[in-house]
PDB file of N, CA and C in Angstrom:
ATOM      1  N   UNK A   1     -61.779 -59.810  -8.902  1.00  0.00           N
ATOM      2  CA  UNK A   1     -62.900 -60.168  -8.066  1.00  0.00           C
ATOM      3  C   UNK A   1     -63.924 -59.037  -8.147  1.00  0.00           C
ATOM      4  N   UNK A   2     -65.306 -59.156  -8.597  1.00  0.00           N
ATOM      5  CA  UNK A   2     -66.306 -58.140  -8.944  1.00  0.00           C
ATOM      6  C   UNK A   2     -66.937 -58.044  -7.122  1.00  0.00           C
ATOM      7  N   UNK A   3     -67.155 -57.038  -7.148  1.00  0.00           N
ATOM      8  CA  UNK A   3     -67.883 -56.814  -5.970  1.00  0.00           C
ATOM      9  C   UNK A   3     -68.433 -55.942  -5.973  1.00  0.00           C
ATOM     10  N   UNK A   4     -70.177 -55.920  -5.205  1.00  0.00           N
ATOM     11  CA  UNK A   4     -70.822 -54.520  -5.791  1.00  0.00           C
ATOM     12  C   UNK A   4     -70.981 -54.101  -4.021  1.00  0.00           C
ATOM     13  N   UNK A   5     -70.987 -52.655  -4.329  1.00  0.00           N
ATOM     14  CA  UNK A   5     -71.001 -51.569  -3.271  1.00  0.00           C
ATOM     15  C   UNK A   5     -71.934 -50.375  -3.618  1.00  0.00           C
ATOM     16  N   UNK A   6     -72.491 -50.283  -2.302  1.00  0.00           N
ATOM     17  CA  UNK A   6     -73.399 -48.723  -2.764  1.00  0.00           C
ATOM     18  C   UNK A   6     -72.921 -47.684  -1.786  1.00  0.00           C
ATOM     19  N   UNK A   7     -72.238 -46.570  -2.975  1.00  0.00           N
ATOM     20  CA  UNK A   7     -71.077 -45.628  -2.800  1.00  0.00           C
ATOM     21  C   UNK A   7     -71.848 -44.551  -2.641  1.00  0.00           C
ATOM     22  N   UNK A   8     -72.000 -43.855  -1.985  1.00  0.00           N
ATOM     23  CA  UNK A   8     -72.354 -42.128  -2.282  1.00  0.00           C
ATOM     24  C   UNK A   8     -71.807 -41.663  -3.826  1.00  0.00           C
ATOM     25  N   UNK A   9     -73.091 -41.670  -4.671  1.00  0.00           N
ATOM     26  CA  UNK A   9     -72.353 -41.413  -5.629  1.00  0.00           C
ATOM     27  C   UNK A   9     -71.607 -39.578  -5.973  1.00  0.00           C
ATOM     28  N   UNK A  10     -72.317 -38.742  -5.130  1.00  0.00           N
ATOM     29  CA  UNK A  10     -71.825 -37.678  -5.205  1.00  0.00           C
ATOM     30  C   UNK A  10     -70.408 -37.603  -4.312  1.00  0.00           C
ATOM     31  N   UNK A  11     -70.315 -38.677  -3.426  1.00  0.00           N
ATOM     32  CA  UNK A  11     -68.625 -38.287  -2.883  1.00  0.00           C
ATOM     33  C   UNK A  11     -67.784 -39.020  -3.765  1.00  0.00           C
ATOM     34  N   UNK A  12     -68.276 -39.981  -4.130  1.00  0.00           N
ATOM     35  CA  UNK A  12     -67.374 -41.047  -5.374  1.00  0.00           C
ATOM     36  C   UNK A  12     -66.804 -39.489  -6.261  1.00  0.00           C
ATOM     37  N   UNK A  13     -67.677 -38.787  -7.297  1.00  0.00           N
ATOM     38  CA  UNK A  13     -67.664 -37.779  -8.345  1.00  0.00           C
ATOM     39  C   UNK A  13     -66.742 -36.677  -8.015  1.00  0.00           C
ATOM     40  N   UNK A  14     -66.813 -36.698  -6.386  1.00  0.00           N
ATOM     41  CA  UNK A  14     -65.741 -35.340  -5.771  1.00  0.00           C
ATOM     42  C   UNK A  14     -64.476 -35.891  -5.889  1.00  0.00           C
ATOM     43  N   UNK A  15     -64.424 -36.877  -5.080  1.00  0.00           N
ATOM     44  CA  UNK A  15     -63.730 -38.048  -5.484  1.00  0.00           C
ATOM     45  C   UNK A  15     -62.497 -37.786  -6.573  1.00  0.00           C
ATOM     46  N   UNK A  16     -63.098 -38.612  -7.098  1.00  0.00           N
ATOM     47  CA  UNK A  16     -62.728 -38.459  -8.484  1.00  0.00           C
ATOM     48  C   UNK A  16     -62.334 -37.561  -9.281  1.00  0.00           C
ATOM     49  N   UNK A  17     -63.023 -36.178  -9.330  1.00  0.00           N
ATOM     50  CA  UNK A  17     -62.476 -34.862  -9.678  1.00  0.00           C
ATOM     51  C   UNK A  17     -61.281 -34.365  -8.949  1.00  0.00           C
ATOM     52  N   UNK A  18     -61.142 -34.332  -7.981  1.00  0.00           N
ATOM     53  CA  UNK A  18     -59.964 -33.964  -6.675  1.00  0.00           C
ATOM     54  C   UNK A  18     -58.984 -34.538  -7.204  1.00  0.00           C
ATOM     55  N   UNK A  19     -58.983 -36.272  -7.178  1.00  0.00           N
ATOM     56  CA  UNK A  19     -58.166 -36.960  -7.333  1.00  0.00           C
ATOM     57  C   UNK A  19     -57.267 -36.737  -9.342  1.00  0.00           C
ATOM     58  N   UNK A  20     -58.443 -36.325  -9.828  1.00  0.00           N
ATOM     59  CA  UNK A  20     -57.612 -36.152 -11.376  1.00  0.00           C
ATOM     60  C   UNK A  20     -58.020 -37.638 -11.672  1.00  0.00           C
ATOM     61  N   UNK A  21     -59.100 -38.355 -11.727  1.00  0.00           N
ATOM     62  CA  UNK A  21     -59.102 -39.937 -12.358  1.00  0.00           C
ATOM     63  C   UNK A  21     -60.298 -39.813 -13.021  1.00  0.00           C
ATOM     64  N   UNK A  22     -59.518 -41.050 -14.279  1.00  0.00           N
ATOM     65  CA  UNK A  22     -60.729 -40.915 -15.165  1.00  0.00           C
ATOM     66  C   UNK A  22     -62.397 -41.619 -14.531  1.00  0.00           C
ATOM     67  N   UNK A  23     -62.035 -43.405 -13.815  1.00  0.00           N
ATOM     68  CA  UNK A  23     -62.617 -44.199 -13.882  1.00  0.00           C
ATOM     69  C   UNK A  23     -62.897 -44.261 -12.394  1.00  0.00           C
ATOM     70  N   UNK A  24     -64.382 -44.644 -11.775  1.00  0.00           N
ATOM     71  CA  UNK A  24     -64.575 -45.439 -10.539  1.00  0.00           C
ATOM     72  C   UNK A  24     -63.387 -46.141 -10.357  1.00  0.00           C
ATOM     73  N   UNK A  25     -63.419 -46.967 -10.534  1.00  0.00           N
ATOM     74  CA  UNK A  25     -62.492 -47.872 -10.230  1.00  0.00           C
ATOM     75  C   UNK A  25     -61.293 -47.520  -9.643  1.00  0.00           C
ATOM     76  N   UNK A  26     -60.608 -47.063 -10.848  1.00  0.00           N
ATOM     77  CA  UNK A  26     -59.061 -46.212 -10.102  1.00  0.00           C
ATOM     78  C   UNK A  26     -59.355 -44.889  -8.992  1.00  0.00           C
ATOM     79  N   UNK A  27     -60.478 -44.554  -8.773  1.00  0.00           N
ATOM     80  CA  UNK A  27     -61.301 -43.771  -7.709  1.00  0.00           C
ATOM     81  C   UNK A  27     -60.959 -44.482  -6.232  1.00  0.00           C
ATOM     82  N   UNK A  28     -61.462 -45.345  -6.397  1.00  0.00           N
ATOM     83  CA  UNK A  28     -61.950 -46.466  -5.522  1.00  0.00           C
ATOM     84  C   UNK A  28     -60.602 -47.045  -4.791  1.00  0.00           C
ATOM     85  N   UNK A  29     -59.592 -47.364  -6.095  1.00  0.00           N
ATOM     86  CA  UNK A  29     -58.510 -48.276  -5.619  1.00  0.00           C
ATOM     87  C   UNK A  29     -57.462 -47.172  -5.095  1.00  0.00           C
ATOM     88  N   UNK A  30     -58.040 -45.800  -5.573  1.00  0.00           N
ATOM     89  CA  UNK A  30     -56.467 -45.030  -4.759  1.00  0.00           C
ATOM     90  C   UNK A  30     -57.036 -44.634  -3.848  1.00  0.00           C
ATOM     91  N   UNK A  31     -58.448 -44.197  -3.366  1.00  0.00           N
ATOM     92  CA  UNK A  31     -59.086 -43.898  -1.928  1.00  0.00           C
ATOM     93  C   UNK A  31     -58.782 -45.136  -0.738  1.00  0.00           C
ATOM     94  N   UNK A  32     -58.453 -46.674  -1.340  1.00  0.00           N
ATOM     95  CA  UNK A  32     -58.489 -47.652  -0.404  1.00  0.00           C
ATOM     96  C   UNK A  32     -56.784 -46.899  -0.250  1.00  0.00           C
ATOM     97  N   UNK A  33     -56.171 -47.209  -1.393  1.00  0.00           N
ATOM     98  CA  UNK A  33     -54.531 -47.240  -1.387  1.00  0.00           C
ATOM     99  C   UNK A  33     -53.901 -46.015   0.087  1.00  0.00           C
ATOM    100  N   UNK A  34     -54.743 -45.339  -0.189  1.00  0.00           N
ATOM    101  CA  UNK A  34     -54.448 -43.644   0.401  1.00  0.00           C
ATOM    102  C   UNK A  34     -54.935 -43.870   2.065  1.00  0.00           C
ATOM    103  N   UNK A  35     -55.689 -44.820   2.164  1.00  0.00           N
ATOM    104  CA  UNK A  35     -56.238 -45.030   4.017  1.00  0.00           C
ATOM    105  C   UNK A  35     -55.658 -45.847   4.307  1.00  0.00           C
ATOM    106  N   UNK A  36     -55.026 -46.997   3.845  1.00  0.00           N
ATOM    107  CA  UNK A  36     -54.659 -47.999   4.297  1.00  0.00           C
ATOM    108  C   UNK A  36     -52.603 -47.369   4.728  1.00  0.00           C
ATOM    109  N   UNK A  37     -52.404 -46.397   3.550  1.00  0.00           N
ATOM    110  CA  UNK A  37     -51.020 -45.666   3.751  1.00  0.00           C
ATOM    111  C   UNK A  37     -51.079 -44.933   5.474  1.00  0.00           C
ATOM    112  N   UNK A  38     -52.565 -44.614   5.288  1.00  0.00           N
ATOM    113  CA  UNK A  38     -52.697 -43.029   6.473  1.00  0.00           C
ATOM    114  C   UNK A  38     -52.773 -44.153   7.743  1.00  0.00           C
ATOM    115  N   UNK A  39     -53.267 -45.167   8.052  1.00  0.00           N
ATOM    116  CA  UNK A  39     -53.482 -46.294   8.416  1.00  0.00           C
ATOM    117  C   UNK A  39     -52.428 -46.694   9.414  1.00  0.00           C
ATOM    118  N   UNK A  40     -51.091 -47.279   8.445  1.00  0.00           N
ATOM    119  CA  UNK A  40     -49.754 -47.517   8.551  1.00  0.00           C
ATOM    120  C   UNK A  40     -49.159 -46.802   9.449  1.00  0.00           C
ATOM    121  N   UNK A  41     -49.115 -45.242   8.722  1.00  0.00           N
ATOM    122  CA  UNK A  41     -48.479 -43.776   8.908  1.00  0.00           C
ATOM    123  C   UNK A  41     -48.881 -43.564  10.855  1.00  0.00           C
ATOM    124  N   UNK A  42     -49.800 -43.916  10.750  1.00  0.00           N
ATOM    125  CA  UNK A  42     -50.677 -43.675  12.559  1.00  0.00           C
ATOM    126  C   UNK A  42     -49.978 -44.792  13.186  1.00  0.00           C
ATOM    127  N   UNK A  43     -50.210 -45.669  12.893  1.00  0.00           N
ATOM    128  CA  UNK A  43     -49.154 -47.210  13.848  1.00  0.00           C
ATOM    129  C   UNK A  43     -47.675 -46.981  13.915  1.00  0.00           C
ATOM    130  N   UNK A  44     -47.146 -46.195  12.856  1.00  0.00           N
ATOM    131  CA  UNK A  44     -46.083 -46.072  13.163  1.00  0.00           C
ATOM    132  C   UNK A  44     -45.808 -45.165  14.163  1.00  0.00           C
ATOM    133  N   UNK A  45     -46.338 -43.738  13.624  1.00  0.00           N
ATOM    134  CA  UNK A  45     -46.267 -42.641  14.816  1.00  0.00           C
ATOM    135  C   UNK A  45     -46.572 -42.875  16.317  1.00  0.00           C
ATOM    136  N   UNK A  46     -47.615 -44.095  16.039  1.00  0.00           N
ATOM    137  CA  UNK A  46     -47.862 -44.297  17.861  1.00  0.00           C
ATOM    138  C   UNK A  46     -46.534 -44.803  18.318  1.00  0.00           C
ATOM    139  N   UNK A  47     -46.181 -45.568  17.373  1.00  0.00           N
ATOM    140  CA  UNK A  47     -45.068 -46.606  18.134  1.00  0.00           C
ATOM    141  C   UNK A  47     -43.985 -45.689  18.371  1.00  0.00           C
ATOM    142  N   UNK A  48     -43.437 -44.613  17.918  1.00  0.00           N
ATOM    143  CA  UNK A  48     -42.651 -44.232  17.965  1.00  0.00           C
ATOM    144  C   UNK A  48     -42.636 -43.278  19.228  1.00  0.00           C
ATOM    145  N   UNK A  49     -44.425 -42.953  19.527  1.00  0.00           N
ATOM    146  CA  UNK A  49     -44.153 -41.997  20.764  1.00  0.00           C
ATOM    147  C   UNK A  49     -44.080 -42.959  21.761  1.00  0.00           C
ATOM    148  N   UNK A  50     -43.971 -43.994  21.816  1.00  0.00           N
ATOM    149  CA  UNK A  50     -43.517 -45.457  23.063  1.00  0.00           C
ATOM    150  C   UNK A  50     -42.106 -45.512  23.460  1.00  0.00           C
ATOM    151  N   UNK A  51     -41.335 -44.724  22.574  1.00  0.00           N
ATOM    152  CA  UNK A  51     -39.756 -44.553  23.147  1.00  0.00           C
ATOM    153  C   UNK A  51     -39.537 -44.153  24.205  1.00  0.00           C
ATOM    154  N   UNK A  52     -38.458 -44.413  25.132  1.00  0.00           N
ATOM    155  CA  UNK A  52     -38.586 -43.541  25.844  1.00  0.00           C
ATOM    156  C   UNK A  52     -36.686 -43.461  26.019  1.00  0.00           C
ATOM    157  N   UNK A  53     -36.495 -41.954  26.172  1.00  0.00           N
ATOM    158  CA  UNK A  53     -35.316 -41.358  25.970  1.00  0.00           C
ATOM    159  C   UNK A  53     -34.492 -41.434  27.110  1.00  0.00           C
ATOM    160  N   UNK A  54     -33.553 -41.407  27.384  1.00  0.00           N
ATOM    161  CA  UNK A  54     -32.924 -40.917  28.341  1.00  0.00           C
ATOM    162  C   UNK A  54     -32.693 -39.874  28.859  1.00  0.00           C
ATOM    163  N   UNK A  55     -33.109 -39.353  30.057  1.00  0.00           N
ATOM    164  CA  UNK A  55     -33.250 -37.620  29.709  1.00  0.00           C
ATOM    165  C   UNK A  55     -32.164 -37.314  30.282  1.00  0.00           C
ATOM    166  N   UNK A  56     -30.609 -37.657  30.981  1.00  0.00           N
ATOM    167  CA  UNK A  56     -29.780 -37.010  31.022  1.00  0.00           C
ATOM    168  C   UNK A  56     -28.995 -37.172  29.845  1.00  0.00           C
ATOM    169  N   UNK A  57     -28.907 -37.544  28.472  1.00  0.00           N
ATOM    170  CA  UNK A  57     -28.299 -37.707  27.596  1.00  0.00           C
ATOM    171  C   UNK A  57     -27.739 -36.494  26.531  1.00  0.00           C
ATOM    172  N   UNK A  58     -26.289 -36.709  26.665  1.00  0.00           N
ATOM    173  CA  UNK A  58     -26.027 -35.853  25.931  1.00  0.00           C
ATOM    174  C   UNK A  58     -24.984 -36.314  24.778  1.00  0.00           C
ATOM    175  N   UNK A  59     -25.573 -35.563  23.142  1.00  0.00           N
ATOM    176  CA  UNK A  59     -24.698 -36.372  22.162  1.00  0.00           C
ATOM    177  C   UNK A  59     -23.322 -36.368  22.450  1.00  0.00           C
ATOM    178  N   UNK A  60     -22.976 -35.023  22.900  1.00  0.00           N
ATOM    179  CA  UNK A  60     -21.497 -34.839  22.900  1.00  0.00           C
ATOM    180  C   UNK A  60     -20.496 -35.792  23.592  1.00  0.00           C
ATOM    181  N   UNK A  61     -20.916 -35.653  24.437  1.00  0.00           N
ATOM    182  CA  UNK A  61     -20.610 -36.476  25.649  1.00  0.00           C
ATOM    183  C   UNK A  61     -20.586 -38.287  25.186  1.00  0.00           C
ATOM    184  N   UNK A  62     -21.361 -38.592  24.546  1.00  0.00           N
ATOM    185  CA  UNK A  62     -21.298 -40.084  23.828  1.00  0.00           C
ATOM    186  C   UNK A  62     -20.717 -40.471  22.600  1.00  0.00           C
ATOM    187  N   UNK A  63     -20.360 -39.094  21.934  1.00  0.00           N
ATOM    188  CA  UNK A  63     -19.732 -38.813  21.022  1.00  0.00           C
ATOM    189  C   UNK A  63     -18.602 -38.911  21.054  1.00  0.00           C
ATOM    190  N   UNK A  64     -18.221 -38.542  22.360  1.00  0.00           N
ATOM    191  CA  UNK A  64     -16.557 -38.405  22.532  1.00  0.00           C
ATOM    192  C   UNK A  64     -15.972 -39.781  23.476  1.00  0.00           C
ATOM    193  N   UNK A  65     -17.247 -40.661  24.082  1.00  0.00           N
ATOM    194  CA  UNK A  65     -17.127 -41.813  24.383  1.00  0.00           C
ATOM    195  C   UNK A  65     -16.959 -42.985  23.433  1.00  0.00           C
ATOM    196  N   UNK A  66     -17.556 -42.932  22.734  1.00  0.00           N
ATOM    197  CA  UNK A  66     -17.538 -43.552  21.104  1.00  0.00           C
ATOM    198  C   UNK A  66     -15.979 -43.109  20.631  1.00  0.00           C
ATOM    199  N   UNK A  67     -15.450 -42.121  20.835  1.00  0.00           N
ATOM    200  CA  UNK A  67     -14.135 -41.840  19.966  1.00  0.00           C
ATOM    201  C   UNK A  67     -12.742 -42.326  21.136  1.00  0.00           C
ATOM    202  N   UNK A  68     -13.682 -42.747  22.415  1.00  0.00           N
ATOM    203  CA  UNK A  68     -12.346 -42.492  23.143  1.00  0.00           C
ATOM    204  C   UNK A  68     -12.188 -44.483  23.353  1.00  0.00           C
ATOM    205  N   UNK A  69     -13.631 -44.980  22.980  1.00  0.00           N
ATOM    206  CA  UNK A  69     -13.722 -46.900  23.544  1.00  0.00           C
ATOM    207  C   UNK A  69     -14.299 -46.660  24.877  1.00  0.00           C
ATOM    208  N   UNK A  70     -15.101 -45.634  25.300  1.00  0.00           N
ATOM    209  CA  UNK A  70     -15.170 -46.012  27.009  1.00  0.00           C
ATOM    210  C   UNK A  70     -16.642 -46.895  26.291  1.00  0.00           C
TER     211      UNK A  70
END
């Protein structure tokens, strides 16, 4: 699918040098690839600070409940 965009062409070129790529294109498709990862990476981390722990918990103690059947 062709689609035209008007890129900063001097951040495209930094871009591109940073990244080690020959072509726009593969510029383009690992800058989307790389936000959409960082993207993910943030939804997950939020979700994960939504836990919420038990704060008298102790491994040992469940550890040895686990070994004993309580």
């Amino acid at each position: 699918m062709a689609t035209t965009l008007a890129i900063d062409d001097v951040l495209l070129e930094r871009a591109r040098r940073v990244g080690k790529l020959r072509i726009k294109k593969e510029t383009v498709t690992q800058a989307l690839t790389e936000f959409i990862q960082l993207r993910q990476q943030r939804e997950t981390l939020k979700a994960l600070g939504t836990i919420e722990f038990r704060k008298k918990w102790g491994y040992k103690k469940d550890r040895r409940d686990r070994e004993y059947g309580r």
